[in-house]
C-alpha atoms as a PDB file:
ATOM      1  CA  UNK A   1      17.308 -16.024 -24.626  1.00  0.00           C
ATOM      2  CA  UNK A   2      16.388 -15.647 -21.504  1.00  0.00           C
ATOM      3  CA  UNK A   3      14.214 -12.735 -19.957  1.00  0.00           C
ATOM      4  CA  UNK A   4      15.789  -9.816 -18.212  1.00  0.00           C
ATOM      5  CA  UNK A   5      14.057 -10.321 -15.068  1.00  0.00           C
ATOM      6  CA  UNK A   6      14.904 -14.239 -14.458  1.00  0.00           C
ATOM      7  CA  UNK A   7      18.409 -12.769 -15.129  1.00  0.00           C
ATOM      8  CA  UNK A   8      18.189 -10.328 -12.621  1.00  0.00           C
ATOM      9  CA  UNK A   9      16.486 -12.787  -9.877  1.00  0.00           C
ATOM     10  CA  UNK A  10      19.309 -15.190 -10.908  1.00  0.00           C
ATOM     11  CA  UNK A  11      21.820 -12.948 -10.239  1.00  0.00           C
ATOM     12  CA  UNK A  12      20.729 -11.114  -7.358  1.00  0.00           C
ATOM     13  CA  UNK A  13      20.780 -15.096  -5.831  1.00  0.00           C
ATOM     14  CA  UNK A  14      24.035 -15.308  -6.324  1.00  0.00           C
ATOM     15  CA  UNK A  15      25.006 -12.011  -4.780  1.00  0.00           C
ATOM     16  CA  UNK A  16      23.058 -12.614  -2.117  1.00  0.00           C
ATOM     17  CA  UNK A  17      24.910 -16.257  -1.710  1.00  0.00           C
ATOM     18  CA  UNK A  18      28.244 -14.576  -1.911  1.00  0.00           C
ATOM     19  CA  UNK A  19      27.669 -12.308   0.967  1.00  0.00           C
ATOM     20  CA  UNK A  20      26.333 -15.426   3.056  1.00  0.00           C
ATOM     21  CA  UNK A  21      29.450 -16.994   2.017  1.00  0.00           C
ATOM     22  CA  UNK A  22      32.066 -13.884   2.783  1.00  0.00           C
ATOM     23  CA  UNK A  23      30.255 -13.522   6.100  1.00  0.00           C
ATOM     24  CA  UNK A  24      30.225 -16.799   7.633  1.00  0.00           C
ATOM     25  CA  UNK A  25      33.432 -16.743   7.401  1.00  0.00           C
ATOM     26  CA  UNK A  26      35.177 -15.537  10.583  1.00  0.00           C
ATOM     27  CA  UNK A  27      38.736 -15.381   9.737  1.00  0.00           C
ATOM     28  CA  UNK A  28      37.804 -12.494   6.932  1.00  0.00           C
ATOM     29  CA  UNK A  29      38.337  -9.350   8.419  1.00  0.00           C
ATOM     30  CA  UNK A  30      36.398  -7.351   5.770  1.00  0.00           C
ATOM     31  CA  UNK A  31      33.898  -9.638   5.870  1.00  0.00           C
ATOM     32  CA  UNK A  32      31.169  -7.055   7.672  1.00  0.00           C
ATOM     33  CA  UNK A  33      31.930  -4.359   4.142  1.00  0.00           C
ATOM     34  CA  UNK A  34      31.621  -7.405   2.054  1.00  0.00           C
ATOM     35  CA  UNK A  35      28.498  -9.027   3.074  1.00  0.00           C
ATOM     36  CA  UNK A  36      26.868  -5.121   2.297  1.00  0.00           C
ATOM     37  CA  UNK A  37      27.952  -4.849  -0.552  1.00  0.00           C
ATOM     38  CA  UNK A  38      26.520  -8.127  -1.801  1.00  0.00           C
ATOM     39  CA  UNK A  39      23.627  -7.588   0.070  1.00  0.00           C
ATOM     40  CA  UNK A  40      22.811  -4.776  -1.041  1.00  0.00           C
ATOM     41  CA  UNK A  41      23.524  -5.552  -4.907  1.00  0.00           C
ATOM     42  CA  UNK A  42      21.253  -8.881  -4.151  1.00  0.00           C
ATOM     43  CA  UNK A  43      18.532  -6.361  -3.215  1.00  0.00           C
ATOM     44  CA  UNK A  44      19.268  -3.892  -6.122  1.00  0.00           C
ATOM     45  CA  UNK A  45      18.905  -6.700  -8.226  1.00  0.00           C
ATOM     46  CA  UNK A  46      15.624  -8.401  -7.147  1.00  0.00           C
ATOM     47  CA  UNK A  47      13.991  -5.823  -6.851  1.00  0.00           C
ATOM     48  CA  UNK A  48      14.402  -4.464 -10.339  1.00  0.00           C
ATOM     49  CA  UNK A  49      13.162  -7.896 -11.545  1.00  0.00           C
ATOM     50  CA  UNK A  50       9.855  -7.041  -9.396  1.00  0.00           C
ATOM     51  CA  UNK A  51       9.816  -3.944 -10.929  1.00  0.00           C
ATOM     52  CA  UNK A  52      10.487  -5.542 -14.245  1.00  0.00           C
ATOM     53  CA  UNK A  53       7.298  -8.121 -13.584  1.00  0.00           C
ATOM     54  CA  UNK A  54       4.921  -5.419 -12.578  1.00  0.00           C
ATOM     55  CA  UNK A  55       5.613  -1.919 -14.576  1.00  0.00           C
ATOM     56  CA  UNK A  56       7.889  -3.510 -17.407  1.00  0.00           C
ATOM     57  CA  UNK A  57      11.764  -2.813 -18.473  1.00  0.00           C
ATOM     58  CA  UNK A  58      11.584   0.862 -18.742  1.00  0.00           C
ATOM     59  CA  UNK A  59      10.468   0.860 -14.768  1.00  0.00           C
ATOM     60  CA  UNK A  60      14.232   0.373 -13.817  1.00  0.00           C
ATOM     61  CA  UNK A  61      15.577   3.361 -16.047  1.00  0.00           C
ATOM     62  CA  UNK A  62      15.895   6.920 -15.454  1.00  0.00           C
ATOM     63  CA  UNK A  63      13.769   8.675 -17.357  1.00  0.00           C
ATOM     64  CA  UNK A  64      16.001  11.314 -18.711  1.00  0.00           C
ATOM     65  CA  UNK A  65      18.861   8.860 -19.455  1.00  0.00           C
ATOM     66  CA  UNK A  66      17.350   5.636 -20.452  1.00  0.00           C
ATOM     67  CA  UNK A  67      20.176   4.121 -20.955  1.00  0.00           C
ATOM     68  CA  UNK A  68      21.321   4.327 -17.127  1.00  0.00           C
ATOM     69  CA  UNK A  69      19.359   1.983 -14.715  1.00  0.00           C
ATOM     70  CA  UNK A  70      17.996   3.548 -10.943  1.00  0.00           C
ATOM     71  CA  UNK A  71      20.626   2.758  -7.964  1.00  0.00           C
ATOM     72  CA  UNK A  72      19.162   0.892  -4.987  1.00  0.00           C
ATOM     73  CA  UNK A  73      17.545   3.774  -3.520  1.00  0.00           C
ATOM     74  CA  UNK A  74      15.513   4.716  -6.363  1.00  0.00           C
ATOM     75  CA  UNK A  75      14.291   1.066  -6.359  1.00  0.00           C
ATOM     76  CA  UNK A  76      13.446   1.111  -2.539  1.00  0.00           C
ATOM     77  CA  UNK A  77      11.562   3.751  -3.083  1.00  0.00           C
ATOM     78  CA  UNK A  78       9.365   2.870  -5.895  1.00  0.00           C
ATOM     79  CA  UNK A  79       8.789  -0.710  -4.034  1.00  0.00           C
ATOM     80  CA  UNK A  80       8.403   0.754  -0.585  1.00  0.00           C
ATOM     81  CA  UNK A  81       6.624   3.444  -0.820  1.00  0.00           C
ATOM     82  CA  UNK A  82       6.270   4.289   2.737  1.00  0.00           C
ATOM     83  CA  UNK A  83       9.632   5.960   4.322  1.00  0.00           C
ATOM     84  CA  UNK A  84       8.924   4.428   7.311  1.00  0.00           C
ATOM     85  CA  UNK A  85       8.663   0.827   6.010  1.00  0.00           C
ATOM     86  CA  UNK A  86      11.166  -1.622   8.547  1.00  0.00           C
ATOM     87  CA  UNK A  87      12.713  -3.433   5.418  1.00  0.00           C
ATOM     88  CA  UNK A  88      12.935  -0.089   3.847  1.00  0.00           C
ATOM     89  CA  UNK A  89      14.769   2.034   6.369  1.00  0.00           C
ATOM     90  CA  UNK A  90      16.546  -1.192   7.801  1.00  0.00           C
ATOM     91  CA  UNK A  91      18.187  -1.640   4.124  1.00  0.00           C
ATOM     92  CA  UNK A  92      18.744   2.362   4.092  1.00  0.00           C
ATOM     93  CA  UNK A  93      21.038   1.703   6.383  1.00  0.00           C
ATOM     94  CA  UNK A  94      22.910  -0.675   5.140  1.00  0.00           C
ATOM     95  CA  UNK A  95      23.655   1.098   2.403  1.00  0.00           C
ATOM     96  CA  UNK A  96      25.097   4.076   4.690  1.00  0.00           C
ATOM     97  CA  UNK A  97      27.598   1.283   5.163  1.00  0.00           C
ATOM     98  CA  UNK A  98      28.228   0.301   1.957  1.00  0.00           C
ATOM     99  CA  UNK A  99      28.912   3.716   0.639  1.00  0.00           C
ATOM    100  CA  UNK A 100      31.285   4.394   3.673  1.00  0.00           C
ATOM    101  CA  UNK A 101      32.673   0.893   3.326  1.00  0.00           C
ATOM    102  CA  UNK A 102      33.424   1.576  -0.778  1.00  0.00           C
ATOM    103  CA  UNK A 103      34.837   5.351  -0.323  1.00  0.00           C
ATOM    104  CA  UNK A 104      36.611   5.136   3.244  1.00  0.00           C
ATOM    105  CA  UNK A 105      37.260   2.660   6.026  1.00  0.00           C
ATOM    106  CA  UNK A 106      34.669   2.024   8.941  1.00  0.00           C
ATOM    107  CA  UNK A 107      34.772   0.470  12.025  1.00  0.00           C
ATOM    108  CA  UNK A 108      34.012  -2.584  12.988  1.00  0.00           C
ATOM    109  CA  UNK A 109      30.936  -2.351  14.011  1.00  0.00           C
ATOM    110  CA  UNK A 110      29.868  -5.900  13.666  1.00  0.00           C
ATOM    111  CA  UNK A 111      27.971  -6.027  16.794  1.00  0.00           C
ATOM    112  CA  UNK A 112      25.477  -3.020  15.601  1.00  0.00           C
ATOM    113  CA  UNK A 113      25.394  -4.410  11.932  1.00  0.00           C
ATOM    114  CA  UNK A 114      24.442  -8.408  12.811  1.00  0.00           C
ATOM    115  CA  UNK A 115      21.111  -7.937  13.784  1.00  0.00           C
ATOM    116  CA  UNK A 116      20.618  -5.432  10.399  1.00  0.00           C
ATOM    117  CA  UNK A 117      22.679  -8.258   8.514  1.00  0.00           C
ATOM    118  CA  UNK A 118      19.938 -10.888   9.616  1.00  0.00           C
ATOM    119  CA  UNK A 119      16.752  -8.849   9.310  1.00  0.00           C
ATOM    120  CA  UNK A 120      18.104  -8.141   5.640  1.00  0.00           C
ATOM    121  CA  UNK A 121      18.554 -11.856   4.866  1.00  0.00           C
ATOM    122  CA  UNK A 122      15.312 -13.189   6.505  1.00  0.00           C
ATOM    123  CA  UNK A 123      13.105 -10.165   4.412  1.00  0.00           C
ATOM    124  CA  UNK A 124      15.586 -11.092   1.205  1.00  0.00           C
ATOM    125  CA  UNK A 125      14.268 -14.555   1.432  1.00  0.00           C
ATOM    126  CA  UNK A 126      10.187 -13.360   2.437  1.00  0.00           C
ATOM    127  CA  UNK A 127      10.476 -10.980  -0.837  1.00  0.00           C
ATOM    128  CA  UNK A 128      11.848 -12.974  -3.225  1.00  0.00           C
ATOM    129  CA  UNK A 129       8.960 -15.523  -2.655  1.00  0.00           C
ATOM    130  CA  UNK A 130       6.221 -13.272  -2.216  1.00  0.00           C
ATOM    131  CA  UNK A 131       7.772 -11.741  -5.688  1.00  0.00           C
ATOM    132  CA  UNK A 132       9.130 -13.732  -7.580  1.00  0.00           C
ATOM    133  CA  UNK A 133       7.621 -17.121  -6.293  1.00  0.00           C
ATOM    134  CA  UNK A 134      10.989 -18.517  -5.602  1.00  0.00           C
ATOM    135  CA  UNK A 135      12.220 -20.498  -1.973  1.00  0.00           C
END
């Protein structure tokens, strides 16, 4: 079987794939909500697997319900420590849209979001070699 962290990397991949995929495509007109919410899963993902590699399984869980694991945030945290981190408070804010995305409608703010969009994909790809040795 395989280990819970190449499952995780593995998957975050293909989340982060799937928002490449739903945002490249122009015709979409959800396609700004979509790409967060992959994005941000493909984050959430990866970097429980680094979390996994360095601290071990129990890193990811809360630890007064261990059966629930820590959201995105929690996970941002623990990797970047510093609140003032660019890949920290540049993925901060694209989960402001994903939240606002899942629970309401937003505007299309496409314009504000690209250059977000692309610093989140060029720092996905930087971090998941620098942590899990993968290109």
């Amino acid at each position: 079987m395989e280990n819970l962290s190449k499952k995780l990397v593995d998957k975050s991949v293909e989340a982060f794939i799937m928002g490449l995929e739903i945002y490249n495509k122009p015709t979409i007109r959800y396609r700004v909500e979509g790409f967060s919410f992959f994005i941000c899963n493909a984050w959430e993902l990866m970097l429980k697997a680094y979390l996994i590699n360095k601290e071990g399984e129990s890193a990811i869980y809360f630890k007064d319900k261990p059966d629930r694991t820590l959201s995105l945030e929690n996970v941002l945290k623990k990797v970047f420590t510093n609140k003032h981190d660019p890949i920290r408070l540049n993925i901060e804010r694209i989960i402001v849209l994903r939240n606002t995305s899942t629970h309401f409608i937003t505007e299309d703010y496409e314009m504000i979001y690209a250059p977000r969009f692309q610093a989140a994909v060029i720092n996905f790809n930087e971090k998941l070699i620098e942590f899990h040795n993968i290109d």
